[in-house]
ModelCIF file with pLDDT and N, C-alpha, C, O atoms, coordinates in Angstrom:
data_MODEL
#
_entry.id   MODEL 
#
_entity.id                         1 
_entity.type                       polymer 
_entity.pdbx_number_of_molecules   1 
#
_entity_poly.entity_id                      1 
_entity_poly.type                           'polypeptide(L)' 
_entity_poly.nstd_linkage                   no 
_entity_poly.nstd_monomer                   no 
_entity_poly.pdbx_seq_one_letter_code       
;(UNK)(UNK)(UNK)(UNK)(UNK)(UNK)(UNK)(UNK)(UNK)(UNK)(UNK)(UNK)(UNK)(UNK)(UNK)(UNK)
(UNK)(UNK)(UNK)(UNK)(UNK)(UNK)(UNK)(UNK)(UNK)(UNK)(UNK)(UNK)(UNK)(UNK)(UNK)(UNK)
(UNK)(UNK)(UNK)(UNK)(UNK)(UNK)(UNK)(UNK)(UNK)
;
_entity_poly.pdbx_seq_one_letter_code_can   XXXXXXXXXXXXXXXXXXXXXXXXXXXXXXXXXXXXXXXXX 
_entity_poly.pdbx_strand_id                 A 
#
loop_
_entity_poly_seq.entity_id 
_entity_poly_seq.num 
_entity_poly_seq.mon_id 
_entity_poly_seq.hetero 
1 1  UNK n 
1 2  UNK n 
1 3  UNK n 
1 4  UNK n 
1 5  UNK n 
1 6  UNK n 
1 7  UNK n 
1 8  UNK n 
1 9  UNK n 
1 10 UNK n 
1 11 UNK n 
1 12 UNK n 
1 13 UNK n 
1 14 UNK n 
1 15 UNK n 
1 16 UNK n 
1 17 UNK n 
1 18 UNK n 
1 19 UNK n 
1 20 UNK n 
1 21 UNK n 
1 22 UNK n 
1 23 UNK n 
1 24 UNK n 
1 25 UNK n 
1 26 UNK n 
1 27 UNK n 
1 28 UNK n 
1 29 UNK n 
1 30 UNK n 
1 31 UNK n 
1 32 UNK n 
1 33 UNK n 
1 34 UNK n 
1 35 UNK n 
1 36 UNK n 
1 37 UNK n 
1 38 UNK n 
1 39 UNK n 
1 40 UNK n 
1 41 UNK n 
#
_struct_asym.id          A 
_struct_asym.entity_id   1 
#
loop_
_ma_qa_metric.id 
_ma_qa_metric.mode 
_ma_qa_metric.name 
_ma_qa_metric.software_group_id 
_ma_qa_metric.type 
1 global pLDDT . pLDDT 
2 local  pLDDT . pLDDT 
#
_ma_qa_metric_global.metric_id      1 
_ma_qa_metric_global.metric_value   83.39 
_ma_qa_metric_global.model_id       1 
_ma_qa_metric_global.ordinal_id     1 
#
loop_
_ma_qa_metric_local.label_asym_id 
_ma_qa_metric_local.label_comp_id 
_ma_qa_metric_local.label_seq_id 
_ma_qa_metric_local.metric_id 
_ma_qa_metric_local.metric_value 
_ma_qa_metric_local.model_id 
_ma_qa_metric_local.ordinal_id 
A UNK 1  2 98.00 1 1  
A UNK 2  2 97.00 1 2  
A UNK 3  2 97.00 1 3  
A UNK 4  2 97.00 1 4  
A UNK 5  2 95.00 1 5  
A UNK 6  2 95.00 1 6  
A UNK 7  2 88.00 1 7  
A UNK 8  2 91.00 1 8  
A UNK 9  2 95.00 1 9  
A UNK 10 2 98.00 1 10 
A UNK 11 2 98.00 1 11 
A UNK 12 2 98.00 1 12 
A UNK 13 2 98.00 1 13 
A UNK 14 2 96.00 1 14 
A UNK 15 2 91.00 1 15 
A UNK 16 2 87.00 1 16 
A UNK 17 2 81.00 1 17 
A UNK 18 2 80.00 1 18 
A UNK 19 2 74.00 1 19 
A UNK 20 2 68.00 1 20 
A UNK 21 2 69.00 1 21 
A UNK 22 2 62.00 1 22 
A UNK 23 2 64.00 1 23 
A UNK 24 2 67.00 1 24 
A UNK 25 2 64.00 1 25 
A UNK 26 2 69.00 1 26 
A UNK 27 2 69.00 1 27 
A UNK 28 2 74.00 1 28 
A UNK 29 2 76.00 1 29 
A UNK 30 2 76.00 1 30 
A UNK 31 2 72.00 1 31 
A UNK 32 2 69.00 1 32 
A UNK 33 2 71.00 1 33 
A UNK 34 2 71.00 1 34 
A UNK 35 2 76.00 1 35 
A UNK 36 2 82.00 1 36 
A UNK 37 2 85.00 1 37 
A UNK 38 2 90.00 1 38 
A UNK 39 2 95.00 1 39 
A UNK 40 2 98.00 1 40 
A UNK 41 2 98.00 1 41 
#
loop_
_atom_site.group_PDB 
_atom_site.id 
_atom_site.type_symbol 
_atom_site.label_atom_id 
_atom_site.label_alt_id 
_atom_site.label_comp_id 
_atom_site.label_asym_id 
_atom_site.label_entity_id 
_atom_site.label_seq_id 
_atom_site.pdbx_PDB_ins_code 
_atom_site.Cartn_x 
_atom_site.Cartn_y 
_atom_site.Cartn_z 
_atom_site.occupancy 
_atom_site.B_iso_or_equiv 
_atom_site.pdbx_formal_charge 
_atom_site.auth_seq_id 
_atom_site.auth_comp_id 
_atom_site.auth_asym_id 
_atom_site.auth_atom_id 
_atom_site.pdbx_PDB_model_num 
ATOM 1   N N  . UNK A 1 1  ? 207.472 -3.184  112.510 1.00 98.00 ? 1  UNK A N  1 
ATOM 2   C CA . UNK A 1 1  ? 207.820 -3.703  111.186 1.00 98.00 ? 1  UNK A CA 1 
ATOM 3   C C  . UNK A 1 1  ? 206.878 -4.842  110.782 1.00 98.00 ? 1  UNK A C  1 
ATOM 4   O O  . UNK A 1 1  ? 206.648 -5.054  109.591 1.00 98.00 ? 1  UNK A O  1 
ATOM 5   N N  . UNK A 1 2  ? 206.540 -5.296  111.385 1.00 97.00 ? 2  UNK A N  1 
ATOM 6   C CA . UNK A 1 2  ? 205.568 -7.218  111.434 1.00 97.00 ? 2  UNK A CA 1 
ATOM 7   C C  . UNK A 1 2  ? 203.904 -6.362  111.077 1.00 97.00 ? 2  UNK A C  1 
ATOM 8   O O  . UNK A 1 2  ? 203.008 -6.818  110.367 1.00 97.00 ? 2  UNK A O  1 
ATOM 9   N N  . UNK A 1 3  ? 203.902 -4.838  111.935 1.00 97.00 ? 3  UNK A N  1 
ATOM 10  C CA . UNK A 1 3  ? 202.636 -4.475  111.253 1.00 97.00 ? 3  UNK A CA 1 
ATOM 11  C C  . UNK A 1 3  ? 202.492 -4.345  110.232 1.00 97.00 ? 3  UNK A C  1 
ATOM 12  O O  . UNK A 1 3  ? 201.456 -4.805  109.751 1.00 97.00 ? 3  UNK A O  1 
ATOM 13  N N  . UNK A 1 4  ? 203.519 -3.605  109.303 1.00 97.00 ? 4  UNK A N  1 
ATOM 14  C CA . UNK A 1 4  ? 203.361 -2.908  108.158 1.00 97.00 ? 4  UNK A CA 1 
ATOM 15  C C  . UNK A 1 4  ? 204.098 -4.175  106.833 1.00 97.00 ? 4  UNK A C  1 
ATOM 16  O O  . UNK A 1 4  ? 204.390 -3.940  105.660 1.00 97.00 ? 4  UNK A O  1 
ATOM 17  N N  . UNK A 1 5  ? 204.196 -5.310  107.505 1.00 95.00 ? 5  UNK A N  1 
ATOM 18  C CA . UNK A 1 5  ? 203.747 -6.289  106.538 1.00 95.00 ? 5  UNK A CA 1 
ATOM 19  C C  . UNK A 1 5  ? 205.639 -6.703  105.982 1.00 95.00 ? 5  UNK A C  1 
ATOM 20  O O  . UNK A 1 5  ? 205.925 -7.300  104.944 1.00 95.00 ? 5  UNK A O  1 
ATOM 21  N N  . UNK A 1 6  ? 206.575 -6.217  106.941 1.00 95.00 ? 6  UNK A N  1 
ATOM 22  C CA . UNK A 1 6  ? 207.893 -7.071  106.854 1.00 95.00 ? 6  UNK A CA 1 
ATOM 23  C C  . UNK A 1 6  ? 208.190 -8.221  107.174 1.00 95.00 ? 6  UNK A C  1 
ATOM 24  O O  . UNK A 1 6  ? 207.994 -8.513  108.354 1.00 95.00 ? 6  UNK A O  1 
ATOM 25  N N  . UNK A 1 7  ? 208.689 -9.141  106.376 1.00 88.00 ? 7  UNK A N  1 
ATOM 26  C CA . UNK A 1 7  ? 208.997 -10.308 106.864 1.00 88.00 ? 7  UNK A CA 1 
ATOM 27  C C  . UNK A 1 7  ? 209.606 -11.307 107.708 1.00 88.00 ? 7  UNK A C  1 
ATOM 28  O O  . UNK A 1 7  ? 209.242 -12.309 108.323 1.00 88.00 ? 7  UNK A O  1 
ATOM 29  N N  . UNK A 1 8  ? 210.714 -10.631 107.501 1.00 91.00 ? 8  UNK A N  1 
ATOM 30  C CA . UNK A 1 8  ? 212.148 -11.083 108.136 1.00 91.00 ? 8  UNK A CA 1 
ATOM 31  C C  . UNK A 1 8  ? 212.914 -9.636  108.781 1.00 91.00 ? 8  UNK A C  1 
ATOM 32  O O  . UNK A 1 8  ? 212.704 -8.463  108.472 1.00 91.00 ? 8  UNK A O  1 
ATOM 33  N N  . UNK A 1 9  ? 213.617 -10.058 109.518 1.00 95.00 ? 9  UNK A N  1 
ATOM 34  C CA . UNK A 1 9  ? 214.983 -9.219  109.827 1.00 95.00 ? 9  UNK A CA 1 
ATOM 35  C C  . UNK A 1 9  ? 215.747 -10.226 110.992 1.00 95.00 ? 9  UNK A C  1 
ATOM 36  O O  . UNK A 1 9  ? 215.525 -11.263 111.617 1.00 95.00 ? 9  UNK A O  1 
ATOM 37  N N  . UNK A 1 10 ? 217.083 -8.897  110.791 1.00 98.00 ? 10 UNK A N  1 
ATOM 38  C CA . UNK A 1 10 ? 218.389 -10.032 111.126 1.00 98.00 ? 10 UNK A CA 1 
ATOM 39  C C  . UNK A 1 10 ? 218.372 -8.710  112.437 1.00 98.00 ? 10 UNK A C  1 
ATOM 40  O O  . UNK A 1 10 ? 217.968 -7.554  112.311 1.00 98.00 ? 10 UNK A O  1 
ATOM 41  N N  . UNK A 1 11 ? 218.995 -9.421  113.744 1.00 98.00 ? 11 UNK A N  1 
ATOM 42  C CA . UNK A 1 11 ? 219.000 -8.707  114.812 1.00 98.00 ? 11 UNK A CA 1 
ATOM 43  C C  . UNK A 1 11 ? 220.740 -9.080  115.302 1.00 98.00 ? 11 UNK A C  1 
ATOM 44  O O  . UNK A 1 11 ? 221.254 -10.143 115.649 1.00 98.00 ? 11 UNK A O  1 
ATOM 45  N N  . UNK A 1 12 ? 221.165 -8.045  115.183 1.00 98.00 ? 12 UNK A N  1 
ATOM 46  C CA . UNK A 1 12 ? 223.049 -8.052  116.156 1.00 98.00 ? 12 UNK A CA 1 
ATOM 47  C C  . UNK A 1 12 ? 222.793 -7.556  117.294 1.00 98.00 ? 12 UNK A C  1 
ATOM 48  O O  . UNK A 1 12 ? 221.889 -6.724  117.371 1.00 98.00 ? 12 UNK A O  1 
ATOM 49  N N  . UNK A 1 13 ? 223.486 -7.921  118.396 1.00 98.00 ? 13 UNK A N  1 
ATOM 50  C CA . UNK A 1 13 ? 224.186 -7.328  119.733 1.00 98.00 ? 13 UNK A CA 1 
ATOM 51  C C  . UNK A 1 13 ? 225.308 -6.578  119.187 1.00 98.00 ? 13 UNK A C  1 
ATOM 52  O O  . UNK A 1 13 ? 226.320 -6.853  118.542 1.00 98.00 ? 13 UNK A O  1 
ATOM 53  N N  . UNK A 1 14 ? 224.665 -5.325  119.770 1.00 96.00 ? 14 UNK A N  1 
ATOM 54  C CA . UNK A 1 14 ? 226.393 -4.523  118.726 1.00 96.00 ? 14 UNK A CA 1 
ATOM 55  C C  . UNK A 1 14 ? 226.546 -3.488  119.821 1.00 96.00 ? 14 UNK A C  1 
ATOM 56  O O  . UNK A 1 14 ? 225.514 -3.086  120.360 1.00 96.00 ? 14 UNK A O  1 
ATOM 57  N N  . UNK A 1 15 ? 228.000 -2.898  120.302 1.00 91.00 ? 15 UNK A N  1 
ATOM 58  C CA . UNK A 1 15 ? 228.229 -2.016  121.570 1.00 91.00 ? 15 UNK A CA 1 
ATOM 59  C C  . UNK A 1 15 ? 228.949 -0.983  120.069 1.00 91.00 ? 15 UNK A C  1 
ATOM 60  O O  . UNK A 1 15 ? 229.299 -1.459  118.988 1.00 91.00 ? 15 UNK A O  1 
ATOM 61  N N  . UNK A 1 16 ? 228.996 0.595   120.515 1.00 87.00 ? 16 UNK A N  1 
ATOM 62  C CA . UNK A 1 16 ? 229.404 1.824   119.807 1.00 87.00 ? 16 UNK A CA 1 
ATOM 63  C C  . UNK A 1 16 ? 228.757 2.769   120.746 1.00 87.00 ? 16 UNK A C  1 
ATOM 64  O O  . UNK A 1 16 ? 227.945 2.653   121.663 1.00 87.00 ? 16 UNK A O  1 
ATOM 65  N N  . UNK A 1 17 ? 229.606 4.051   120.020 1.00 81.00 ? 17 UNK A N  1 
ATOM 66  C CA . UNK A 1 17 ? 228.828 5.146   120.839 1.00 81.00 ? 17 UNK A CA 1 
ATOM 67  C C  . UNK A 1 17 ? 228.933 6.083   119.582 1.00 81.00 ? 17 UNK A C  1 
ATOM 68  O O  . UNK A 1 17 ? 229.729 5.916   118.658 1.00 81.00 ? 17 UNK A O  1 
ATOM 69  N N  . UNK A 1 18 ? 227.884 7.229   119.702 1.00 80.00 ? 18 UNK A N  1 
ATOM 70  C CA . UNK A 1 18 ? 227.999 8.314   119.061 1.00 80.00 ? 18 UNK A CA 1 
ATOM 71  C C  . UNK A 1 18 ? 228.445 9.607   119.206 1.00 80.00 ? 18 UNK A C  1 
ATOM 72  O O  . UNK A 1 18 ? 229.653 9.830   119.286 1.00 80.00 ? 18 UNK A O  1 
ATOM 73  N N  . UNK A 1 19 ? 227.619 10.496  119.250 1.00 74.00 ? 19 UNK A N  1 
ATOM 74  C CA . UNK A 1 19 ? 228.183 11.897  119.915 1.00 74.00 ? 19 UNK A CA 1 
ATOM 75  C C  . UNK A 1 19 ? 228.537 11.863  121.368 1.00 74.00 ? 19 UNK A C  1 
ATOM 76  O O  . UNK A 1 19 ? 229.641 12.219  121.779 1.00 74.00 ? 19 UNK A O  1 
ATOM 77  N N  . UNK A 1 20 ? 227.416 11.354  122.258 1.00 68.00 ? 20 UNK A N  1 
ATOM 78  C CA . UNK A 1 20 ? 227.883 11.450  123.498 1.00 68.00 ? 20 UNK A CA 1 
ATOM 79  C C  . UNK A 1 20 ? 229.451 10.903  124.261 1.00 68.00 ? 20 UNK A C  1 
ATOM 80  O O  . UNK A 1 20 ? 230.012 11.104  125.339 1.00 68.00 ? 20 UNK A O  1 
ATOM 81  N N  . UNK A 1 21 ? 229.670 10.310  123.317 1.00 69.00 ? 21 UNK A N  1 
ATOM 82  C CA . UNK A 1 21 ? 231.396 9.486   123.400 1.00 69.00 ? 21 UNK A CA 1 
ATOM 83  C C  . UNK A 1 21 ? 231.084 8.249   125.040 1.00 69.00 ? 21 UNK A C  1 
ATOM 84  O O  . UNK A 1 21 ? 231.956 8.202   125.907 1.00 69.00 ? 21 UNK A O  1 
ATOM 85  N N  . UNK A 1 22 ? 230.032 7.564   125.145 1.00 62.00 ? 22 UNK A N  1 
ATOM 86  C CA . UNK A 1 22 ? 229.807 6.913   126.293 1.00 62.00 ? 22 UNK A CA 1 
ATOM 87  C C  . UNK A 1 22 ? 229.605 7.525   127.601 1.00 62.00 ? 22 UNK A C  1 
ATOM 88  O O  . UNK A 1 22 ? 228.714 8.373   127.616 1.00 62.00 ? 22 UNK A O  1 
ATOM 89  N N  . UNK A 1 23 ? 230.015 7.378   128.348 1.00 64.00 ? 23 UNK A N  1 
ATOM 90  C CA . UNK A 1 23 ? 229.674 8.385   129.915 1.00 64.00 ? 23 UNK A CA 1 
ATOM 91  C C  . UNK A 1 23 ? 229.896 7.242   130.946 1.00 64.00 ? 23 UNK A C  1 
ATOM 92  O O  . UNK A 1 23 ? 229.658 6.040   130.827 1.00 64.00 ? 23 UNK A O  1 
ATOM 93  N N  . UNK A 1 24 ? 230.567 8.143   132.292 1.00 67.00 ? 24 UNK A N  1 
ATOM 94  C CA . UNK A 1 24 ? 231.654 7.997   133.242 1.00 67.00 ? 24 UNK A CA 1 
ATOM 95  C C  . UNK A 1 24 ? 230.445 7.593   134.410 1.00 67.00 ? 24 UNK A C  1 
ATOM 96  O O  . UNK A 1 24 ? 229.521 8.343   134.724 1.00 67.00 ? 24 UNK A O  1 
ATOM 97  N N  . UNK A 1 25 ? 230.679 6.302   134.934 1.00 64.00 ? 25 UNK A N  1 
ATOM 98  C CA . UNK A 1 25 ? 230.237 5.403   136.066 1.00 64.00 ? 25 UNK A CA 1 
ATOM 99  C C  . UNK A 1 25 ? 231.292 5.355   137.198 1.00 64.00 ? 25 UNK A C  1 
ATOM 100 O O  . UNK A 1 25 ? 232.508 5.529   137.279 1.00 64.00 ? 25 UNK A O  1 
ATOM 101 N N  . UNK A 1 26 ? 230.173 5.008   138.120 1.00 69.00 ? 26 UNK A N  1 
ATOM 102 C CA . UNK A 1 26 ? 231.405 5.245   139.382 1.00 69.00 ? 26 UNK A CA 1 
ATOM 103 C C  . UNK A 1 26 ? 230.809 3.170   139.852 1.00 69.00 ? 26 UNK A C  1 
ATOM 104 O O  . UNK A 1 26 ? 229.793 2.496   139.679 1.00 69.00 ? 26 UNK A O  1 
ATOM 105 N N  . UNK A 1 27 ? 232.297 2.937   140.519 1.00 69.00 ? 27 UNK A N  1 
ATOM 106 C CA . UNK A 1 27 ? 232.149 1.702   140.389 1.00 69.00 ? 27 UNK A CA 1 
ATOM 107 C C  . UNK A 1 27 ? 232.990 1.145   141.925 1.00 69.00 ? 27 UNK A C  1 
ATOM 108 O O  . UNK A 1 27 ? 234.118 0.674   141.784 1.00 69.00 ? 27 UNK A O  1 
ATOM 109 N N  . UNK A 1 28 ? 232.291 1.242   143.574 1.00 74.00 ? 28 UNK A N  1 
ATOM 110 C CA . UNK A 1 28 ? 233.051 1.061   144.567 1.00 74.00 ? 28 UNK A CA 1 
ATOM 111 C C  . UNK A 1 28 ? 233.988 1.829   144.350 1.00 74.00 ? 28 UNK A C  1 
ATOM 112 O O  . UNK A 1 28 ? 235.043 1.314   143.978 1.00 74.00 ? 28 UNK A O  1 
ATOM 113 N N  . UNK A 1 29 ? 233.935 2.974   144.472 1.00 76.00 ? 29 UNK A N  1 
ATOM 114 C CA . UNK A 1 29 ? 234.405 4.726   144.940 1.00 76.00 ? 29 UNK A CA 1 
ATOM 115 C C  . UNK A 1 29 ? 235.477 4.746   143.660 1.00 76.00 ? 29 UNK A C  1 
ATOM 116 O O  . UNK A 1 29 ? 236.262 5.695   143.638 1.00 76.00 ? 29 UNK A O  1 
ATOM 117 N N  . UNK A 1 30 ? 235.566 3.623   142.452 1.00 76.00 ? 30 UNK A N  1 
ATOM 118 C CA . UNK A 1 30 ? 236.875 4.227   141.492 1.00 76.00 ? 30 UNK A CA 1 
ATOM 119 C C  . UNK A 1 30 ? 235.483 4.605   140.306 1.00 76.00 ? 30 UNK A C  1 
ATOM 120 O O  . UNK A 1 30 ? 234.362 4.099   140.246 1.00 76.00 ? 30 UNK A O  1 
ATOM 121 N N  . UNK A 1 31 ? 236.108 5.673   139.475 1.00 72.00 ? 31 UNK A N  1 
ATOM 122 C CA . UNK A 1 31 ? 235.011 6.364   138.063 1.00 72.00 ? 31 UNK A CA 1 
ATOM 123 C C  . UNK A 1 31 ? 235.976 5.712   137.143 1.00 72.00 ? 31 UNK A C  1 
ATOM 124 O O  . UNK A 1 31 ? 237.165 6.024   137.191 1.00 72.00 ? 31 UNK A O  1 
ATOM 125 N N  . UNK A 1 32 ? 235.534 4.827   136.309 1.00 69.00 ? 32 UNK A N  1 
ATOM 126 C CA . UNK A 1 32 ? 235.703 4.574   135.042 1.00 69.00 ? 32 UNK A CA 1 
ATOM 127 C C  . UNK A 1 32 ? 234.634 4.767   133.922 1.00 69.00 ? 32 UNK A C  1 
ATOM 128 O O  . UNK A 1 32 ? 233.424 4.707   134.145 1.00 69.00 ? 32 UNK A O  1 
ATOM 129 N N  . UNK A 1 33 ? 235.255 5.033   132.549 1.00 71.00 ? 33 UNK A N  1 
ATOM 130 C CA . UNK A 1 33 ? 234.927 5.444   131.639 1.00 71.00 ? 33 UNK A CA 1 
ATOM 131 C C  . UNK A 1 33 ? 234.262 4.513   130.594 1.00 71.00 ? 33 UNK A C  1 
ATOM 132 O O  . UNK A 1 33 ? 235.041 3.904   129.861 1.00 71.00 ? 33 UNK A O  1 
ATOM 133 N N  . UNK A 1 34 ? 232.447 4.242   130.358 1.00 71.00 ? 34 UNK A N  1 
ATOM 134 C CA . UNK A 1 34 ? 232.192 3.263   129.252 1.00 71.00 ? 34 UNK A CA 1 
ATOM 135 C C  . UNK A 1 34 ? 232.208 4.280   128.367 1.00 71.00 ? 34 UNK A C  1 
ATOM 136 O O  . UNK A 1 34 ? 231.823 5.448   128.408 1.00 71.00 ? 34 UNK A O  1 
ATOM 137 N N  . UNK A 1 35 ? 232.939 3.332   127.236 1.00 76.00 ? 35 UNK A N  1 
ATOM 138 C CA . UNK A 1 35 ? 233.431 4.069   125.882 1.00 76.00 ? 35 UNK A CA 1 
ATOM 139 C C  . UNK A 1 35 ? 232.448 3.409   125.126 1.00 76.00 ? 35 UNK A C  1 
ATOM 140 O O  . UNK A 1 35 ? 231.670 4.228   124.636 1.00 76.00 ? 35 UNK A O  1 
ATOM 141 N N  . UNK A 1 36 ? 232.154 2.124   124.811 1.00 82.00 ? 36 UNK A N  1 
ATOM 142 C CA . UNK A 1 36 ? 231.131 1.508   124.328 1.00 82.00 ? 36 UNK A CA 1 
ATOM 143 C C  . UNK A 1 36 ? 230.033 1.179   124.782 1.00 82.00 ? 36 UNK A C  1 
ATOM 144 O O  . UNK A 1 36 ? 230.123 0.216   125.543 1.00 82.00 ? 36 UNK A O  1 
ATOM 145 N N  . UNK A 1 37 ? 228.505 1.766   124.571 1.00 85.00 ? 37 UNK A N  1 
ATOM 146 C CA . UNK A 1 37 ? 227.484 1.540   124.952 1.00 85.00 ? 37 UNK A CA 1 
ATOM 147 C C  . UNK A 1 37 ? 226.754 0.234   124.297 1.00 85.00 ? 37 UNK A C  1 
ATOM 148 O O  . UNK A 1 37 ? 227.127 -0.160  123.192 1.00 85.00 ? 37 UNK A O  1 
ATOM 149 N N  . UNK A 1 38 ? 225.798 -0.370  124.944 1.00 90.00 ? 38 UNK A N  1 
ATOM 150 C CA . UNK A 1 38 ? 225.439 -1.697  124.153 1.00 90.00 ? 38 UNK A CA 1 
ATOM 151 C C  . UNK A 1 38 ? 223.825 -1.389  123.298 1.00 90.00 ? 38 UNK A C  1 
ATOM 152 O O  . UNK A 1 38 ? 222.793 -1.258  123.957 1.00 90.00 ? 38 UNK A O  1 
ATOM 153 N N  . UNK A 1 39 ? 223.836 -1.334  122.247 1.00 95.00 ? 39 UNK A N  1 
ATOM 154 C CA . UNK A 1 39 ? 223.028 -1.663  121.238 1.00 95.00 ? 39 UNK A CA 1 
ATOM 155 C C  . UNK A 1 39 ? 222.746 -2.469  120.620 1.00 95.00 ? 39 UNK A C  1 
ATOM 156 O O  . UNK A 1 39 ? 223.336 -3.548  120.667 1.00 95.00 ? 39 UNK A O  1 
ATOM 157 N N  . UNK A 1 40 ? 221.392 -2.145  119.542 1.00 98.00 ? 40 UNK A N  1 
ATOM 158 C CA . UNK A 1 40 ? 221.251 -3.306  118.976 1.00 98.00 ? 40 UNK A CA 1 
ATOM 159 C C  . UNK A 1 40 ? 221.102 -2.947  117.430 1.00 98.00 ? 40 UNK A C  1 
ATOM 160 O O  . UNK A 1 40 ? 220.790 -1.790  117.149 1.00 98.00 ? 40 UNK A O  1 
ATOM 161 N N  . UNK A 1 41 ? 221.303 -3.849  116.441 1.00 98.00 ? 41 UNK A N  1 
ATOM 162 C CA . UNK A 1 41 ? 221.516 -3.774  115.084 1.00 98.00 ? 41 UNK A CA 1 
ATOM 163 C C  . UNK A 1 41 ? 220.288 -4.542  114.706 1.00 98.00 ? 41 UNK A C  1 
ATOM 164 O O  . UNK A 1 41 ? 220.030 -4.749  113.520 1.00 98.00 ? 41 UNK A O  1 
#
């Protein structure tokens, strides 16, 4: 963006998920489910 001559922008920490609906981690032998992945805005 800074190449093509934008000035500014505003940056969020933002967690969501889309199609994939998050995905299942194993965590000391129990699987829980992240529903929210961490992004950025």
């Amino acid at each position: 963006l800074n190449g093509i001559g934008v000035q500014g922008l505003t940056v969020t920490e933002v967690k969501g998920y889309g199609r994939q609906k998050g995905h299942t981690e194993l965590y000391r032998g129990a699987e829980y489910v992240v529903d929210f992945l961490p992004k950025m805005k």
